[in-house]
Structures are given as structure tokens and as C-alpha cells.
Protein backbone atom coordinates (compact mmCIF):
# COMPACT_ATOMS: atom_id res chain seq x y z
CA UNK A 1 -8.44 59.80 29.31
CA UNK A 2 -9.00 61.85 32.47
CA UNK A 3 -12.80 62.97 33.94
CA UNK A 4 -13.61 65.90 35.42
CA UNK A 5 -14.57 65.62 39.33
CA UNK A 6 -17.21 68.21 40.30
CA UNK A 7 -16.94 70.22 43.31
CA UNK A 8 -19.90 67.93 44.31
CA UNK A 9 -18.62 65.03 43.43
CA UNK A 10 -15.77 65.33 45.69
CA UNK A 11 -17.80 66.17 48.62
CA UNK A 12 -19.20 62.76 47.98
CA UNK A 13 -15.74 60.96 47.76
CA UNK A 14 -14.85 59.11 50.96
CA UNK A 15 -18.38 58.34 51.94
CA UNK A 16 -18.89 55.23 50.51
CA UNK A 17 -19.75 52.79 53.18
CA UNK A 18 -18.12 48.99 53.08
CA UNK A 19 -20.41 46.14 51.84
CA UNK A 20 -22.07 44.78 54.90
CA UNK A 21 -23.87 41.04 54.56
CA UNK A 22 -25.35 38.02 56.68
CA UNK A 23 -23.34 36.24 54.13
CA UNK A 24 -20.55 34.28 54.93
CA UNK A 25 -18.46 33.18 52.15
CA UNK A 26 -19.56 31.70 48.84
CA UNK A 27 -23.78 31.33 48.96
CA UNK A 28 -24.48 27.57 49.24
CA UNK A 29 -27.25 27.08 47.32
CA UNK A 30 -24.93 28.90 44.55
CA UNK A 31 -24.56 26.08 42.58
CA UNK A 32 -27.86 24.30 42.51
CA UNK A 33 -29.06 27.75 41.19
CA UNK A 34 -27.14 28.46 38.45
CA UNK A 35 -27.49 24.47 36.94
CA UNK A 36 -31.29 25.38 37.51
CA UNK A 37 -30.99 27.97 35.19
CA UNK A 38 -28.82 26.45 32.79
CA UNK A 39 -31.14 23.05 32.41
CA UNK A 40 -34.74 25.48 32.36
CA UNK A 41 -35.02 28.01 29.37
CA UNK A 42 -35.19 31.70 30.37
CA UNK A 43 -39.08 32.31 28.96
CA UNK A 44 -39.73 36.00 30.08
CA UNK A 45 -41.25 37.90 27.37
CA UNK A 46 -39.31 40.52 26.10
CA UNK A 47 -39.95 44.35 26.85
CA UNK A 48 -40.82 46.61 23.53
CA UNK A 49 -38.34 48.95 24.58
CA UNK A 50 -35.69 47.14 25.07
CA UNK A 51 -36.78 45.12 21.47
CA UNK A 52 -36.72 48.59 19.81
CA UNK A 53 -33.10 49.77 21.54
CA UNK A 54 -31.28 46.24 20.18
CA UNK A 55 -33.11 46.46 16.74
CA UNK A 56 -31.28 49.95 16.68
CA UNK A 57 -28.12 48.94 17.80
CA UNK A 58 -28.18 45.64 15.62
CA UNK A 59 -28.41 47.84 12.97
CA UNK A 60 -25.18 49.81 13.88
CA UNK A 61 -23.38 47.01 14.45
CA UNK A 62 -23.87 45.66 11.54
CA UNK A 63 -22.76 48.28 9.77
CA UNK A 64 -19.55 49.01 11.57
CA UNK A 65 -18.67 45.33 10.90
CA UNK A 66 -19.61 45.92 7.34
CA UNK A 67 -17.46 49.14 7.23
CA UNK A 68 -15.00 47.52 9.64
CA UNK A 69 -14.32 43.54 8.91
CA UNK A 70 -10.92 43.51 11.52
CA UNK A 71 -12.71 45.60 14.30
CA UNK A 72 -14.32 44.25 17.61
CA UNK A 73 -17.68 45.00 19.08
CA UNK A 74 -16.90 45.64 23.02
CA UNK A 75 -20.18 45.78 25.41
CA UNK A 76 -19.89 47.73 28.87
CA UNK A 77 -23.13 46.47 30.87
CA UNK A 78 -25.01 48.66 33.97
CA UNK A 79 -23.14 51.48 32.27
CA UNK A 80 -24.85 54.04 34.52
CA UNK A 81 -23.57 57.55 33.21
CA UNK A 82 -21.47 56.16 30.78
CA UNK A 83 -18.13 57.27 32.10
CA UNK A 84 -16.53 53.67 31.42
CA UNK A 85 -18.21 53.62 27.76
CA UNK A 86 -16.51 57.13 26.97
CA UNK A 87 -12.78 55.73 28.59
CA UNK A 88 -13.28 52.21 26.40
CA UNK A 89 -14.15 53.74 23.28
CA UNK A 90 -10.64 56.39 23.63
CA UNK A 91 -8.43 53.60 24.75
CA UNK A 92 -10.30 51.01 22.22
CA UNK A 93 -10.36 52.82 18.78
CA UNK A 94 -10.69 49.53 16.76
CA UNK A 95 -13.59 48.90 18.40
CA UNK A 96 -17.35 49.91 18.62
CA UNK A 97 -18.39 50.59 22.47
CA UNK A 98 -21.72 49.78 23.27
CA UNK A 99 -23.18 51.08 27.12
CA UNK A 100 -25.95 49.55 28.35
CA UNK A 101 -28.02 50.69 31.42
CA UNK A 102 -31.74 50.27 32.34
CA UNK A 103 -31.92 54.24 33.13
CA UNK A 104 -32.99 56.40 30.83
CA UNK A 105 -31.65 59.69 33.49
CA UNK A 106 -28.25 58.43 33.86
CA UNK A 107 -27.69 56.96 30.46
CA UNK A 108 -28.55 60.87 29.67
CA UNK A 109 -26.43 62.68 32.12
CA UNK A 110 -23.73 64.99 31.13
CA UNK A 111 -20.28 63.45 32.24
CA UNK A 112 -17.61 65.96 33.30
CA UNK A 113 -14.50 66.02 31.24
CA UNK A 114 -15.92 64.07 28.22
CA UNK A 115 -16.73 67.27 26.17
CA UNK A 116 -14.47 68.11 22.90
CA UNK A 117 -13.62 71.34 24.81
CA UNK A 118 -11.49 69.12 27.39
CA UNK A 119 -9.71 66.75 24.51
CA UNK A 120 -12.17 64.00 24.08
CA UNK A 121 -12.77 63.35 20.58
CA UNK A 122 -14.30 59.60 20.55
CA UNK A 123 -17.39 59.07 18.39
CA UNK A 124 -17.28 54.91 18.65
CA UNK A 125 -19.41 54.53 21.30
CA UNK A 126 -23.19 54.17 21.68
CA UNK A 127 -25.72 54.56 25.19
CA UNK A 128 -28.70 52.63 25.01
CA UNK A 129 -31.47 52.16 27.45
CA UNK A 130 -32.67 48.94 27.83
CA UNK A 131 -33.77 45.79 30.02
CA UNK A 132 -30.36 43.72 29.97
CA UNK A 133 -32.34 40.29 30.81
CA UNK A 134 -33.54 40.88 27.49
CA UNK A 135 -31.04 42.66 25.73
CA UNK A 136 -28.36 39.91 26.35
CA UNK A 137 -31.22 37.37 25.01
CA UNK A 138 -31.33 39.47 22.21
CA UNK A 139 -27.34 39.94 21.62
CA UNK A 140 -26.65 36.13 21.85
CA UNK A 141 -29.66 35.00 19.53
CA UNK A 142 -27.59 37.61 17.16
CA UNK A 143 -24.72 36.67 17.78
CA UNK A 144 -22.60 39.43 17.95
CA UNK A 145 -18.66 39.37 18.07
CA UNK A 146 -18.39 40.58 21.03
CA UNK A 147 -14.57 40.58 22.18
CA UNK A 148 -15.04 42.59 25.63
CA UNK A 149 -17.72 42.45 28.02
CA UNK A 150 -17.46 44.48 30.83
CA UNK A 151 -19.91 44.58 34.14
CA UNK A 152 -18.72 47.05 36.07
CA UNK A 153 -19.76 47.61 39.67
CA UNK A 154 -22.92 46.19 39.44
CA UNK A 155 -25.68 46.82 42.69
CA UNK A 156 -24.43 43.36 44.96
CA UNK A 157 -27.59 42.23 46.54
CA UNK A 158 -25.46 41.59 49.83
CA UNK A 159 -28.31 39.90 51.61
CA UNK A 160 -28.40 36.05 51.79
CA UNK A 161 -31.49 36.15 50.71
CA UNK A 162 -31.22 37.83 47.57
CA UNK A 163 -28.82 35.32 45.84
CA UNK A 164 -31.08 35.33 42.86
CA UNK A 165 -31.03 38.96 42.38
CA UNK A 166 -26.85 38.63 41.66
CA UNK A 167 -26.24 38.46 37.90
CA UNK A 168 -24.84 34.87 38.62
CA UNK A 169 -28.25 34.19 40.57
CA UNK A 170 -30.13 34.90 37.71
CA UNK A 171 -32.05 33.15 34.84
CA UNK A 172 -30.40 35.04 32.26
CA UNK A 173 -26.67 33.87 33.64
CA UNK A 174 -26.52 31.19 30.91
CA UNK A 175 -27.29 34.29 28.19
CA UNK A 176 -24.95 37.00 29.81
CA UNK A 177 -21.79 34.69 30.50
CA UNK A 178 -22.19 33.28 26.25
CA UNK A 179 -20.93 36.60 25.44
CA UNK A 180 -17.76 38.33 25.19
CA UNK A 181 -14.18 36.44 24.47
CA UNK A 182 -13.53 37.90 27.93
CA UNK A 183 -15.96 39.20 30.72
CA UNK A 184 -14.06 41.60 32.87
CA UNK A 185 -16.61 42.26 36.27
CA UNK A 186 -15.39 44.65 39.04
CA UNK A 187 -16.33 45.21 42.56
CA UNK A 188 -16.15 46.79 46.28
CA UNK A 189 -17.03 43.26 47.87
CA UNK A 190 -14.86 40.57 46.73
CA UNK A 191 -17.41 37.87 47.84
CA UNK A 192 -19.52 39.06 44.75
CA UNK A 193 -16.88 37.97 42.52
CA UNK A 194 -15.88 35.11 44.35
CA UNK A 195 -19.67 33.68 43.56
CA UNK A 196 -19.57 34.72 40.01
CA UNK A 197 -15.97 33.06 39.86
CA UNK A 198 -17.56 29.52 40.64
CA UNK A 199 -20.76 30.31 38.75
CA UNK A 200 -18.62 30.65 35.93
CA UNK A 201 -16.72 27.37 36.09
CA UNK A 202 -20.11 26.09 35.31
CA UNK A 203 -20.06 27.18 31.68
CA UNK A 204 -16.34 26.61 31.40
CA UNK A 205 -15.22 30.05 32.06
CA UNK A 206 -12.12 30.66 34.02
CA UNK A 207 -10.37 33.19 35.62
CA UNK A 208 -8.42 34.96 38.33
CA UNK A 209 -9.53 37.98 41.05
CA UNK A 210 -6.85 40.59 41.51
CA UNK A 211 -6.89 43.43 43.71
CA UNK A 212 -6.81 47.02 41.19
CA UNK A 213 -4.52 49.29 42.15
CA UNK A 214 -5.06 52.53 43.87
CA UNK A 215 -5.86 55.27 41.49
CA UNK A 216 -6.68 58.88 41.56
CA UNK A 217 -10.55 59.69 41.12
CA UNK A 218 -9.91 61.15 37.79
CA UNK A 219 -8.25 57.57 36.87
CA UNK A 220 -11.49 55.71 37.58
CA UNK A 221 -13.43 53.91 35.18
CA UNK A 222 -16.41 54.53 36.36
CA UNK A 223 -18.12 57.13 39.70
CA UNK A 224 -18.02 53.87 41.93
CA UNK A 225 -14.77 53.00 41.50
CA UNK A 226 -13.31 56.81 42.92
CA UNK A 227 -16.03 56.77 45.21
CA UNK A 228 -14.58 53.33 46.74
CA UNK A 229 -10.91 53.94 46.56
CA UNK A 230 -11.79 57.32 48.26
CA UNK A 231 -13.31 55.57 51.20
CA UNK A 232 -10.28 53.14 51.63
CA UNK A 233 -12.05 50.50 50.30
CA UNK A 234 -9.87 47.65 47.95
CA UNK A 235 -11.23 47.29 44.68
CA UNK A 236 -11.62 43.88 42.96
CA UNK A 237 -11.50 42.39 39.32
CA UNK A 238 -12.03 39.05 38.10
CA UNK A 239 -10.90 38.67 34.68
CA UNK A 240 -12.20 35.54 33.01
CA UNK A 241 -11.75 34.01 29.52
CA UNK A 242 -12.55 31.23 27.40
């Protein structure tokens, strides 16, 4: 599956700037944070919106399991627009696609090139606004099949200072890394994944970081990824697995 790029949109290509931090390396209170957060309970009251959204999609996925017994449940987190939701559900027909993004304007923004009048024809896929420090709660105490989880190009926090505001700073880190046979996480600073890498080892995940190669803006998952790749920059993924 190809997008669309708008006449706009590649204006905008090329003028990503890099990732610049005070951070050298691997954060190193990184470690004392995370086994905070996996030896204290994550107690944060959980948002009626965001209760409402799962209770929907619970509902679906239920029923696709029901309708489906062999097929797998894949979850694509900070989907923004829902470009990378669209490509997983065409290359993943087995599997229900669920997008996941706090915005209600981008989770509702037309995507260029996803229309049936440009050859997309995939109707497994769901966008759902919603908290994800409570929707994750809400997907583990369910416990949903999930085989892929995807966190793609999530905002860094590249300030030293702001360690906790990473997803592997967070309290919900124990929640979010319980789900998914594989977590799949990509980014424009490698350091982010680098910290998530060793978070990870924590709850006995383990993986590798590979360089993706470079790829024509219509090849993208996801608006960040041509935007990077048309600046120069080197795109990351860390690939990790039970």
C-alpha cells in the first residue's frame, strides 16, 4: 500500500530538524525508575472517555475473535492520523488493527491515498480516541491477544529532565510492555530506543535496534517517518519479543 503525498506535505518534507538533547547516552536514573514503577501499582483513576472507547472496542474484539478463532488482534499506539493503522490492516488481513491516539482531530483526519477510489479496500481496522495510560490498563486487565504492538514515532521528551515523560519513564511501562507477543517501537533518535531497550530487559523482553532502510515518502508507515528520511535523518527500530 502506497499514500498519497500532498502538494503540502512535500513542502514540509526535508524540514525535520535532528533530535537535539542535554542527554548523553542511556539516562542514569533509567533503571531505578522503571523498578519504581514495577514494585508501586499504577493508581490513576481512569478517564470516562477513554472507559467508554475500550468498552467499545472490547466489544469488537470480541466479536472478531468469536467470528475469527485463528486471527490476531494487532494494536498500533500514538497512531496520529492513522496512516500506519490503514498500511497494517492491508498487509495484515488475518488480523483486526486497532489505532490508538489521544487526538480526537488527527484520529479524524482524512489520509491521502487511503480512499477506495485509489485501491484501498481494508475494513479491519478501527481509530479510537483515548488516554493510552488507561487504555493499556484497560487492554491488559482484558487480556487481549494481542500479537503486534506497534509504537511508532512517539514525541521523545529529549530533555534530561523529562525521563519520566518517555513511555519507558512512565508508571504505566509495566502495563504497556505486558502486551503484544512483539512490540515493534520506531524512532528519529536512537537514544530513545536505546533506553526503552534496557527498560525492557527489566520485564524480560529482548531485542535488537536496526537501522530501516531508506524509503520513498509514499513507502512510509507513518508522516514522521517520510518527514525524517526526507531530512537525511537515519531511522531506527527496535524489535523486541518474548
Amino acid at each position: 500500500m502506497t499514500a498519497k503525498i500532498s502538494t503540502k506535505d512535500a513542502q514540509a518534507l526535508g524540514d525535520s530538524k535532528a533530535i537535539i538533547s542535554n542527554q548523553e547516552g542511556i539516562h542514569e536514573k533509567l533503571d531505578d525508575v522503571v523498578k519504581k514503577h514495577l514494585t508501586h501499582s499504577f493508581q490513576k483513576p481512569y478517564q470516562a472517555h477513554t472507559q467508554a472507547a475500550f468498552k467499545e472496542m472490547d466489544a469488537l474484539v470480541a466479536a472478531f475473535l468469536q467470528a475469527n478463532p485463528e486471527g490476531e488482534i494487532i494494536l498500533d499506539a500514538c497512531c496520529g492520523v492513522g496512516q500506519s493503522t490503514r498500511i497494517l490492516a492491508q498487509q495484515n488481513p488475518q488480523a483486526l488493527v486497532i489505532g490508538v491516539d489521544k487526538s480526537d482531530h488527527r484520529i479524524n483526519r482524512n489520509v491521502e491515498g487511503f480512499d477506495s477510489d485509489d485501491g484501498f479496500d481494508a475494513d479491519n481496522f478501527h481509530l479510537v480516541r483515548a488516554d493510552l495510560n488507561d487504555f493499556y490498563r484497560l487492554v491488559k486487565a482484558a487480556e487481549w491477544p494481542v500479537s503486534k504492538h506497534y509504537i511508532l514515532y512517539p514525541n521523545p521528551w529529549p530533555k534530561s529532565k523529562h525521563l519520566q515523560r518517555r513511555w519507558h519513564g512512565s508508571a504505566v511501562f509495566p502495563q504497556m510492555t505486558s502486551i503484544g507477543q512483539q512490540l515493534i517501537l520506531r524512532s528519529n533518535w536512537r537514544n530513545y530506543l536505546a533506553e526503552f531497550q534496557q527498560a525492557a530487559k527489566l520485564v524480560d523482553l529482548h531485542g535488537e535496534i536496526s537501522s530501516l532502510p531508506e524509503s520513498s515518502p509514499s513507502q512510509a508507515l507513518t508522516p514522521f517517518e517520510a518527514k525524517y528520511q526526507a531530512s537525511g535523518q537515519v531511522c531506527w527500530q527496535l524489535l523486541l519479543q518474548r
